[in-house]
PDB file of N, CA and C in Angstrom:
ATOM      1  N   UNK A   1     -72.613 -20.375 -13.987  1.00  0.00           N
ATOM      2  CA  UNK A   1     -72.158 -20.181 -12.624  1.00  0.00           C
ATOM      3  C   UNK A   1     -70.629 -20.279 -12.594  1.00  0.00           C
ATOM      4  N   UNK A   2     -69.996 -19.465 -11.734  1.00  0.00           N
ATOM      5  CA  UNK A   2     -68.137 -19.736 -11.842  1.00  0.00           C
ATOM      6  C   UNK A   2     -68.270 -20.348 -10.792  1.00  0.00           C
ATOM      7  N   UNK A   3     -67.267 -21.259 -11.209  1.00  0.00           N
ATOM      8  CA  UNK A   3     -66.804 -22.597 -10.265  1.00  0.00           C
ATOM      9  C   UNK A   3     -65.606 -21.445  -9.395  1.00  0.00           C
ATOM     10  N   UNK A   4     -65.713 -21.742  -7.904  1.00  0.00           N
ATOM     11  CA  UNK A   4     -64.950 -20.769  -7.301  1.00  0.00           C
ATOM     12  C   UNK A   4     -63.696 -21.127  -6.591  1.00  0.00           C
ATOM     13  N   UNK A   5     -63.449 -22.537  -6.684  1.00  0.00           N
ATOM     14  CA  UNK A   5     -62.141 -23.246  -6.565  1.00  0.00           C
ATOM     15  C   UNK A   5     -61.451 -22.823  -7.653  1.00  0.00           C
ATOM     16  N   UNK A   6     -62.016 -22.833  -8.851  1.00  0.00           N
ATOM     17  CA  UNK A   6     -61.379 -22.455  -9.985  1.00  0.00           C
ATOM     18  C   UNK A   6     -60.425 -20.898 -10.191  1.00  0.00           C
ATOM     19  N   UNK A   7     -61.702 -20.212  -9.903  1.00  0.00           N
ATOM     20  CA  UNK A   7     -61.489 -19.059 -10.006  1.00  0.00           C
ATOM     21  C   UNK A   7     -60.552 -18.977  -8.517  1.00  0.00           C
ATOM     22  N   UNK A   8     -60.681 -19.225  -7.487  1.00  0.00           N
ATOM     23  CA  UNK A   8     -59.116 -18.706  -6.721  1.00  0.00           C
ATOM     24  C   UNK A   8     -58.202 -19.531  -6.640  1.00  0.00           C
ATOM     25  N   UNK A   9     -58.157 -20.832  -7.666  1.00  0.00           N
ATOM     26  CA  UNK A   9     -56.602 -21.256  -8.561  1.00  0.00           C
ATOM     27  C   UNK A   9     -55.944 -19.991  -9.311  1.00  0.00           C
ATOM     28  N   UNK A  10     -57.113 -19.916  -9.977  1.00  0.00           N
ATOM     29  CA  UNK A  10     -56.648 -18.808 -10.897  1.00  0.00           C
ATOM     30  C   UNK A  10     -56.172 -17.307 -10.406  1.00  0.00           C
ATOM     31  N   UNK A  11     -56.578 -16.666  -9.867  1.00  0.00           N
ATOM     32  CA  UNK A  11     -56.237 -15.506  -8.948  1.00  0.00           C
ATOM     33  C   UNK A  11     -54.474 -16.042  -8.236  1.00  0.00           C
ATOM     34  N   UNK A  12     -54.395 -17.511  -7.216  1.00  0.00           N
ATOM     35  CA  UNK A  12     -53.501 -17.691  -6.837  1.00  0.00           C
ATOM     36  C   UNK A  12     -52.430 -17.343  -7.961  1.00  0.00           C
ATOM     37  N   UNK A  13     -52.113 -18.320  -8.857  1.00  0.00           N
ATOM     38  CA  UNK A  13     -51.324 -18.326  -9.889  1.00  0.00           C
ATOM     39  C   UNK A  13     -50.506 -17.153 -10.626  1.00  0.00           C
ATOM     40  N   UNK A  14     -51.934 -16.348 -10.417  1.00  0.00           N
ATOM     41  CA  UNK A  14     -51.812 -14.799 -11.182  1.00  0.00           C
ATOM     42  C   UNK A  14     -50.579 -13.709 -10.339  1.00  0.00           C
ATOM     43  N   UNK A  15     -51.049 -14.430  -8.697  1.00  0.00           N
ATOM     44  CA  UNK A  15     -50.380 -13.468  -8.012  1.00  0.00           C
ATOM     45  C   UNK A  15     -48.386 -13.865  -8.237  1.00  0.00           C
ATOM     46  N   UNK A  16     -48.783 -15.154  -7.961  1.00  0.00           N
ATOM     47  CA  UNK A  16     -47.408 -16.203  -8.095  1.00  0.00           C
ATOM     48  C   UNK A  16     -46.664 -15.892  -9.331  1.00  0.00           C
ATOM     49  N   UNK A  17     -46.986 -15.016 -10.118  1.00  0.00           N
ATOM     50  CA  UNK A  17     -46.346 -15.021 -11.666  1.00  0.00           C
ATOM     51  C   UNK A  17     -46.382 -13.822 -11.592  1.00  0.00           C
ATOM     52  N   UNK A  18     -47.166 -13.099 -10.580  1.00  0.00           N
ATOM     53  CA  UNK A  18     -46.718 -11.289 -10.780  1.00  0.00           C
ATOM     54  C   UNK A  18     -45.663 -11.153 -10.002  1.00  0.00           C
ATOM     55  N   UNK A  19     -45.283 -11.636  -8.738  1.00  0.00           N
ATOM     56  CA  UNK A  19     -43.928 -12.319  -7.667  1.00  0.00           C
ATOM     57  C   UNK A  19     -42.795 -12.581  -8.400  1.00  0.00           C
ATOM     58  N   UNK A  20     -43.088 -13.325  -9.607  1.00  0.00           N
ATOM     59  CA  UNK A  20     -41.810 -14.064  -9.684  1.00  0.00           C
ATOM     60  C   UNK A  20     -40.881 -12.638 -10.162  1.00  0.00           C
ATOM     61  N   UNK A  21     -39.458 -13.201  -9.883  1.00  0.00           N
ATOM     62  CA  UNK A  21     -38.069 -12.500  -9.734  1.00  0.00           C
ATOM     63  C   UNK A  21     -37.649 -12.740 -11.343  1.00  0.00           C
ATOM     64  N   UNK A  22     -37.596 -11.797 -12.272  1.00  0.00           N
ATOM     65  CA  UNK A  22     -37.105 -12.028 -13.301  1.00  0.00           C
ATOM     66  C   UNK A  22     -35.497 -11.349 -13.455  1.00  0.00           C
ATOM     67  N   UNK A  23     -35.276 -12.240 -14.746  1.00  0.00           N
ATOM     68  CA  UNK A  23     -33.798 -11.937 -14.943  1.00  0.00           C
ATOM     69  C   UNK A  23     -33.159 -10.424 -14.550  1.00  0.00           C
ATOM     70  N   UNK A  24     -31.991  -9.737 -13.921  1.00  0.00           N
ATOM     71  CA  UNK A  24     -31.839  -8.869 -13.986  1.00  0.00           C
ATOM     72  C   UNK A  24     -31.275  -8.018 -15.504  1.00  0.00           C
ATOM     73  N   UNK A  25     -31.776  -7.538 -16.422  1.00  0.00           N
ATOM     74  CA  UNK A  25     -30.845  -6.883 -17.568  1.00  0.00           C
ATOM     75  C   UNK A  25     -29.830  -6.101 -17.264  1.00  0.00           C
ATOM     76  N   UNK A  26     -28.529  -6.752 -17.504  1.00  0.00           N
ATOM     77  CA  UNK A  26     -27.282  -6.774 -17.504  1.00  0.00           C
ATOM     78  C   UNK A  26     -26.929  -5.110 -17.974  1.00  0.00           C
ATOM     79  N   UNK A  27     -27.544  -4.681 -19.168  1.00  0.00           N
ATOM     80  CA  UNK A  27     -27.306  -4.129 -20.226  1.00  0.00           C
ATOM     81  C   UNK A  27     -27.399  -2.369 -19.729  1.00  0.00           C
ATOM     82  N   UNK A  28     -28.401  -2.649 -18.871  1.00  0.00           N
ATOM     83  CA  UNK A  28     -28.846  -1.450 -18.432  1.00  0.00           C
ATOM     84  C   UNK A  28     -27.958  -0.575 -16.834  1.00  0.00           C
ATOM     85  N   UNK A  29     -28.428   0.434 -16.728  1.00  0.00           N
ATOM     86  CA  UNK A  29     -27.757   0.888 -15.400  1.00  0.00           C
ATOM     87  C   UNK A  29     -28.760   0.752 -14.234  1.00  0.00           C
ATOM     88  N   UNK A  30     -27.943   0.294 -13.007  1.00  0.00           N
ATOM     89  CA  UNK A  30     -28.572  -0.078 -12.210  1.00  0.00           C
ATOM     90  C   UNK A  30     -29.610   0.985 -11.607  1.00  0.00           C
ATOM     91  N   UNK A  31     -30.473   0.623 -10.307  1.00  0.00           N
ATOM     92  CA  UNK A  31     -31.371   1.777 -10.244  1.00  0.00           C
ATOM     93  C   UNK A  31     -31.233   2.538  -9.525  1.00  0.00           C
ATOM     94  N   UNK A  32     -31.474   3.675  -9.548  1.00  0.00           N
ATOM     95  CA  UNK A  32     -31.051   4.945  -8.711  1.00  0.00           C
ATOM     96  C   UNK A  32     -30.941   4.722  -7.017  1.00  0.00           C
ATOM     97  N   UNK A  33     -31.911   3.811  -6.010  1.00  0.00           N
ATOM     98  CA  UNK A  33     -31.547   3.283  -4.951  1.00  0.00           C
ATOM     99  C   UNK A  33     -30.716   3.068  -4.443  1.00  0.00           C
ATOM    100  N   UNK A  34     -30.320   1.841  -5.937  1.00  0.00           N
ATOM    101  CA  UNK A  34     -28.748   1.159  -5.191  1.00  0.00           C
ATOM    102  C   UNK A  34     -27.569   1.765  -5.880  1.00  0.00           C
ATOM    103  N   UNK A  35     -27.526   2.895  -6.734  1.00  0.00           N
ATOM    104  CA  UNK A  35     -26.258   3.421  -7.151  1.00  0.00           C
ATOM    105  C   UNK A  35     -25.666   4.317  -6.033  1.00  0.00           C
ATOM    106  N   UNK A  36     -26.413   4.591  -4.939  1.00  0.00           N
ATOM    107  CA  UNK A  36     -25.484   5.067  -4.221  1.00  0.00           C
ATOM    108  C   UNK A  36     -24.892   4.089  -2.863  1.00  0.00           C
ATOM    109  N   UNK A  37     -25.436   2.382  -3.477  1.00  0.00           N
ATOM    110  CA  UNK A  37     -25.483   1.819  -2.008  1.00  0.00           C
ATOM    111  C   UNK A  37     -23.791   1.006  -2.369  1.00  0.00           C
ATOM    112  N   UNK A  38     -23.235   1.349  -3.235  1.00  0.00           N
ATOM    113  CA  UNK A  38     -21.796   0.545  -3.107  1.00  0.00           C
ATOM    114  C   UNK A  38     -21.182   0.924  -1.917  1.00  0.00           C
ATOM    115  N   UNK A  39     -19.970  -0.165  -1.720  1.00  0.00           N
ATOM    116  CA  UNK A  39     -19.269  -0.304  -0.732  1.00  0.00           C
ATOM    117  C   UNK A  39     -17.982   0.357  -0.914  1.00  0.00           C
ATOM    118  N   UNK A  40     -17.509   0.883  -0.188  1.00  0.00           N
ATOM    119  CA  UNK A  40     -16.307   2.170   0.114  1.00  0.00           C
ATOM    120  C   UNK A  40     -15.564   1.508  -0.110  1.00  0.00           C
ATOM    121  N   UNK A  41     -14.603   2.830  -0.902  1.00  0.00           N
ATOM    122  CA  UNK A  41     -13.533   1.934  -1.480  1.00  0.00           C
ATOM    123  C   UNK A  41     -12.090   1.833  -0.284  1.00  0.00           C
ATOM    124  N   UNK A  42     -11.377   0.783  -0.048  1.00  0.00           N
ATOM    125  CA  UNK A  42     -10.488   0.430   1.256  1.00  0.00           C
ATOM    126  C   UNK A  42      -9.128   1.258   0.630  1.00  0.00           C
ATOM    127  N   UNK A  43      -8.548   2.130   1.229  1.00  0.00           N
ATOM    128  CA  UNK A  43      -7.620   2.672   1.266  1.00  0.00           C
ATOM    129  C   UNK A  43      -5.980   1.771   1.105  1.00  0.00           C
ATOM    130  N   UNK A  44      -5.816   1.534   0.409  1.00  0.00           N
ATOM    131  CA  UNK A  44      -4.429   0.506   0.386  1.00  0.00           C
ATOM    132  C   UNK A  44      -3.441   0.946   1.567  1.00  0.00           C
ATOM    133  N   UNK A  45      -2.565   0.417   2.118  1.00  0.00           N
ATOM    134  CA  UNK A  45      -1.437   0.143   3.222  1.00  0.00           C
ATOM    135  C   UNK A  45      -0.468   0.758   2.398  1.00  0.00           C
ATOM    136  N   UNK A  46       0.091   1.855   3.203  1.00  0.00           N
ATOM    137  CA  UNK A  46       1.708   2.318   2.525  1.00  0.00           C
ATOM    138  C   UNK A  46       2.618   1.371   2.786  1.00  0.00           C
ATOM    139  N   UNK A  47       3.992   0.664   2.553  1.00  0.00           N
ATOM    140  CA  UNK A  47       4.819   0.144   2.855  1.00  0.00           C
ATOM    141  C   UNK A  47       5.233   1.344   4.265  1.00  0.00           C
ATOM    142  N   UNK A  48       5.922  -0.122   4.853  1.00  0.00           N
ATOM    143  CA  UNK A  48       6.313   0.931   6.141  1.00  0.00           C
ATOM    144  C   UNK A  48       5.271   1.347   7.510  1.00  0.00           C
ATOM    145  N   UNK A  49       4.053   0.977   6.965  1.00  0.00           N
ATOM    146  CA  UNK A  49       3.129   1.736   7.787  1.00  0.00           C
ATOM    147  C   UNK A  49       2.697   1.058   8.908  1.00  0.00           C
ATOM    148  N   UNK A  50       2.203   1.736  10.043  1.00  0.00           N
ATOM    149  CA  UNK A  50       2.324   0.234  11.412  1.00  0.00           C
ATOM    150  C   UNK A  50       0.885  -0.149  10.884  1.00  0.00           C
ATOM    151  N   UNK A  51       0.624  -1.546  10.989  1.00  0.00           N
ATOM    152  CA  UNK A  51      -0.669  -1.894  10.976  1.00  0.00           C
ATOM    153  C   UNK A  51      -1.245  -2.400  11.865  1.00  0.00           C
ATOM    154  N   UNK A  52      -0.683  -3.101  12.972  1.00  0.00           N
ATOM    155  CA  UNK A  52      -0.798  -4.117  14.029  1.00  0.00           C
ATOM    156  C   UNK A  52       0.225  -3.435  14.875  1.00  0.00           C
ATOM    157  N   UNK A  53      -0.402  -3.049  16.050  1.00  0.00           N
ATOM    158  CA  UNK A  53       0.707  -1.742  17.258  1.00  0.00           C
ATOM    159  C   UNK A  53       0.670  -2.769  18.326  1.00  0.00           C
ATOM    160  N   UNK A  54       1.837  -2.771  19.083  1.00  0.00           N
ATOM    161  CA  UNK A  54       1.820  -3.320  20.595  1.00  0.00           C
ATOM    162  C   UNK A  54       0.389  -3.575  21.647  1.00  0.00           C
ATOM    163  N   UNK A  55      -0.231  -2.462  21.717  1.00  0.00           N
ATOM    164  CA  UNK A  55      -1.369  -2.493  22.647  1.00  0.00           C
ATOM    165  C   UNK A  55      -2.395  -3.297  21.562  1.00  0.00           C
ATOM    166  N   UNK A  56      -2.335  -3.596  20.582  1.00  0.00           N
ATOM    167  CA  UNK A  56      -3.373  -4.173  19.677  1.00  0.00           C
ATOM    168  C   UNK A  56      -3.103  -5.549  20.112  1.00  0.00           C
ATOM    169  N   UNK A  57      -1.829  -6.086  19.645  1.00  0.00           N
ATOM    170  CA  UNK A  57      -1.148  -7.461  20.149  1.00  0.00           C
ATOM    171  C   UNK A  57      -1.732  -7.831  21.485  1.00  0.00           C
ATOM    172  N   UNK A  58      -1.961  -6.766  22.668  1.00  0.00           N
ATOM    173  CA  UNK A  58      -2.150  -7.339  24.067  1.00  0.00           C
ATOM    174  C   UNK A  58      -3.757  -7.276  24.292  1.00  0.00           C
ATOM    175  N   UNK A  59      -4.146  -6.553  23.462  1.00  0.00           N
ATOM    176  CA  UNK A  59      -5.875  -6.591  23.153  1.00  0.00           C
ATOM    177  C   UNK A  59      -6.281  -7.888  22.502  1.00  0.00           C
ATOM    178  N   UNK A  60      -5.485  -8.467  21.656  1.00  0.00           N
ATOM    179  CA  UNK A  60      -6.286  -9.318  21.041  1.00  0.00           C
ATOM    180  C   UNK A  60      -5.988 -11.131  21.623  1.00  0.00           C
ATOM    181  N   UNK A  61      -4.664 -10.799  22.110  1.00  0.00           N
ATOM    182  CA  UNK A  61      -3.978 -11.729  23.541  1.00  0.00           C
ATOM    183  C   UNK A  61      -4.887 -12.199  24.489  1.00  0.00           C
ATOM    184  N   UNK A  62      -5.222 -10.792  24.884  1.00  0.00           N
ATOM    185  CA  UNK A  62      -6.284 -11.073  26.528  1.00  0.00           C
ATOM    186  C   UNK A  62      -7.640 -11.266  25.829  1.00  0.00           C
ATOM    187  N   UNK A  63      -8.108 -10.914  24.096  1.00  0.00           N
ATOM    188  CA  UNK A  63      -9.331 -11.713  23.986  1.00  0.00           C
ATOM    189  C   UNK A  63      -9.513 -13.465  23.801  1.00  0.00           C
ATOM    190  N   UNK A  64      -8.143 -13.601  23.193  1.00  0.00           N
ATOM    191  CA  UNK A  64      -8.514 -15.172  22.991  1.00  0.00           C
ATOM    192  C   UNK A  64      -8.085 -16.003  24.443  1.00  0.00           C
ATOM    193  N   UNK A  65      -6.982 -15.138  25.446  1.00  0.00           N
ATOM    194  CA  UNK A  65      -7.107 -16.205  26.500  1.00  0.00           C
ATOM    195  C   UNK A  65      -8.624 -16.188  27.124  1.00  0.00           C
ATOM    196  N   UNK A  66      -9.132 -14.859  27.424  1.00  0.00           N
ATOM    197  CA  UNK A  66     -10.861 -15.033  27.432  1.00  0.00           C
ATOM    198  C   UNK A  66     -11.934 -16.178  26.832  1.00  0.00           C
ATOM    199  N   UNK A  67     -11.591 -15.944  25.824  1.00  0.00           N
ATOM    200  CA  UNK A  67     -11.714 -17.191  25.343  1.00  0.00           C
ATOM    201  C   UNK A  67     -11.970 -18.468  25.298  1.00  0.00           C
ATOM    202  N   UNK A  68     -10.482 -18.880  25.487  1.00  0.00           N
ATOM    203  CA  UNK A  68      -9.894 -20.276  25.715  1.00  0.00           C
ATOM    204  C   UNK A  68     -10.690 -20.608  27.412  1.00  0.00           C
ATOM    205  N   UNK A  69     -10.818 -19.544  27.975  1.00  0.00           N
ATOM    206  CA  UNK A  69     -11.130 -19.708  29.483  1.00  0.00           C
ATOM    207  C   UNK A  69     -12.699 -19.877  29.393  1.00  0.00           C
ATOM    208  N   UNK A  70     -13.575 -19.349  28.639  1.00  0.00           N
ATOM    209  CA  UNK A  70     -14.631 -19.477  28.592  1.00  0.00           C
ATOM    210  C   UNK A  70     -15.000 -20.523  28.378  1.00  0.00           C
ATOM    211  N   UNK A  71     -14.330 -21.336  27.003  1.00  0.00           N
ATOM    212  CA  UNK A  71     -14.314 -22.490  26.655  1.00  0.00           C
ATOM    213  C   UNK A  71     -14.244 -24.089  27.902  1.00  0.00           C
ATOM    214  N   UNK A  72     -12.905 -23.352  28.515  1.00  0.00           N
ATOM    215  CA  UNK A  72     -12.844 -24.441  29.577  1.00  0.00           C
ATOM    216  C   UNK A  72     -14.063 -24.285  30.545  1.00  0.00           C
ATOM    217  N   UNK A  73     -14.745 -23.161  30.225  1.00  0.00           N
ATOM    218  CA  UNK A  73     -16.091 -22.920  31.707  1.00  0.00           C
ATOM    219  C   UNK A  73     -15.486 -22.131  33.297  1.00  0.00           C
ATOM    220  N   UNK A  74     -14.192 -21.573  33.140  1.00  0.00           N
ATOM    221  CA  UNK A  74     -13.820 -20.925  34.473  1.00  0.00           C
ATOM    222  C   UNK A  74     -14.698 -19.695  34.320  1.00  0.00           C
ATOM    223  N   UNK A  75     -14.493 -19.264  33.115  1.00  0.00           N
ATOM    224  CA  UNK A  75     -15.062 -17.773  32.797  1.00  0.00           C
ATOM    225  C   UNK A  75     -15.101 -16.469  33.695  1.00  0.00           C
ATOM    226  N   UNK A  76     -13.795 -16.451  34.726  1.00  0.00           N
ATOM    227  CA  UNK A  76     -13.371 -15.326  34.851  1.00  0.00           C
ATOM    228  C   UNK A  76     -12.217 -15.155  34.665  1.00  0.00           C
ATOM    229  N   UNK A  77     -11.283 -15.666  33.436  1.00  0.00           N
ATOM    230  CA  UNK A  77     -10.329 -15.526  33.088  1.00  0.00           C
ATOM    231  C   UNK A  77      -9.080 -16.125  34.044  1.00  0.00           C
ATOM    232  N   UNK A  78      -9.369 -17.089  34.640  1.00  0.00           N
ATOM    233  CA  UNK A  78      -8.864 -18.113  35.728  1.00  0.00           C
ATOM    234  C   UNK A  78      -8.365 -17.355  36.987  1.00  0.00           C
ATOM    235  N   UNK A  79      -8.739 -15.739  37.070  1.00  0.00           N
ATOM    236  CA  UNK A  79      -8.454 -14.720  38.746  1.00  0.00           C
ATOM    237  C   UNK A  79      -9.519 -15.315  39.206  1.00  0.00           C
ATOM    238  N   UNK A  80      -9.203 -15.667  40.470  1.00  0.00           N
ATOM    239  CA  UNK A  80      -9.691 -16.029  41.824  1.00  0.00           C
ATOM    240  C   UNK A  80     -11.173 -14.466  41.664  1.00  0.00           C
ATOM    241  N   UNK A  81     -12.112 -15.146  42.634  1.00  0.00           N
ATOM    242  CA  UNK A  81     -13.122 -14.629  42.405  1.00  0.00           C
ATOM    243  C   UNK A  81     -13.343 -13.185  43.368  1.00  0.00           C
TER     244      UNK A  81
END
């Protein structure tokens, strides 16, 4: 007679060891999926070049006094309602 605790130890185990994550081989090329999933390559900054413009400065100004105001709990940017 099979003992049937036994037998679905055994089944468990089997599955648990077909799961497991083995080493990746280094050696080889990666797999066709992810060879096209790299990340773009970032264009370097010319010297000279604007990176940070005036209206950026007042965009990112009026986000952190937002912010700071939220923080305190006025949360409409302290204008009268």
């Amino acid at each position: 007679m099979i003992d049937l605790p036994l037998a679905a130890e055994l089944v468990l185990v089997l599955l648990l060891v077909a799961t497991l994550d083995t080493q990746p081989d280094t050696q080889t090329s990666p797999p066709a999926d992810l060879a096209g999933s790299k990340e773009p390559e970032v264009q370097p900054v010319q010297p000279g070049e604007p990176v940070w413009s005036p209206q950026l400065d007042r965009h990112a100004q009026r986000i952190l006094h937002l912010e700071r105001c939220a923080a305190r709990g006025t949360g409409n940017g302290g204008r009268k309602p």
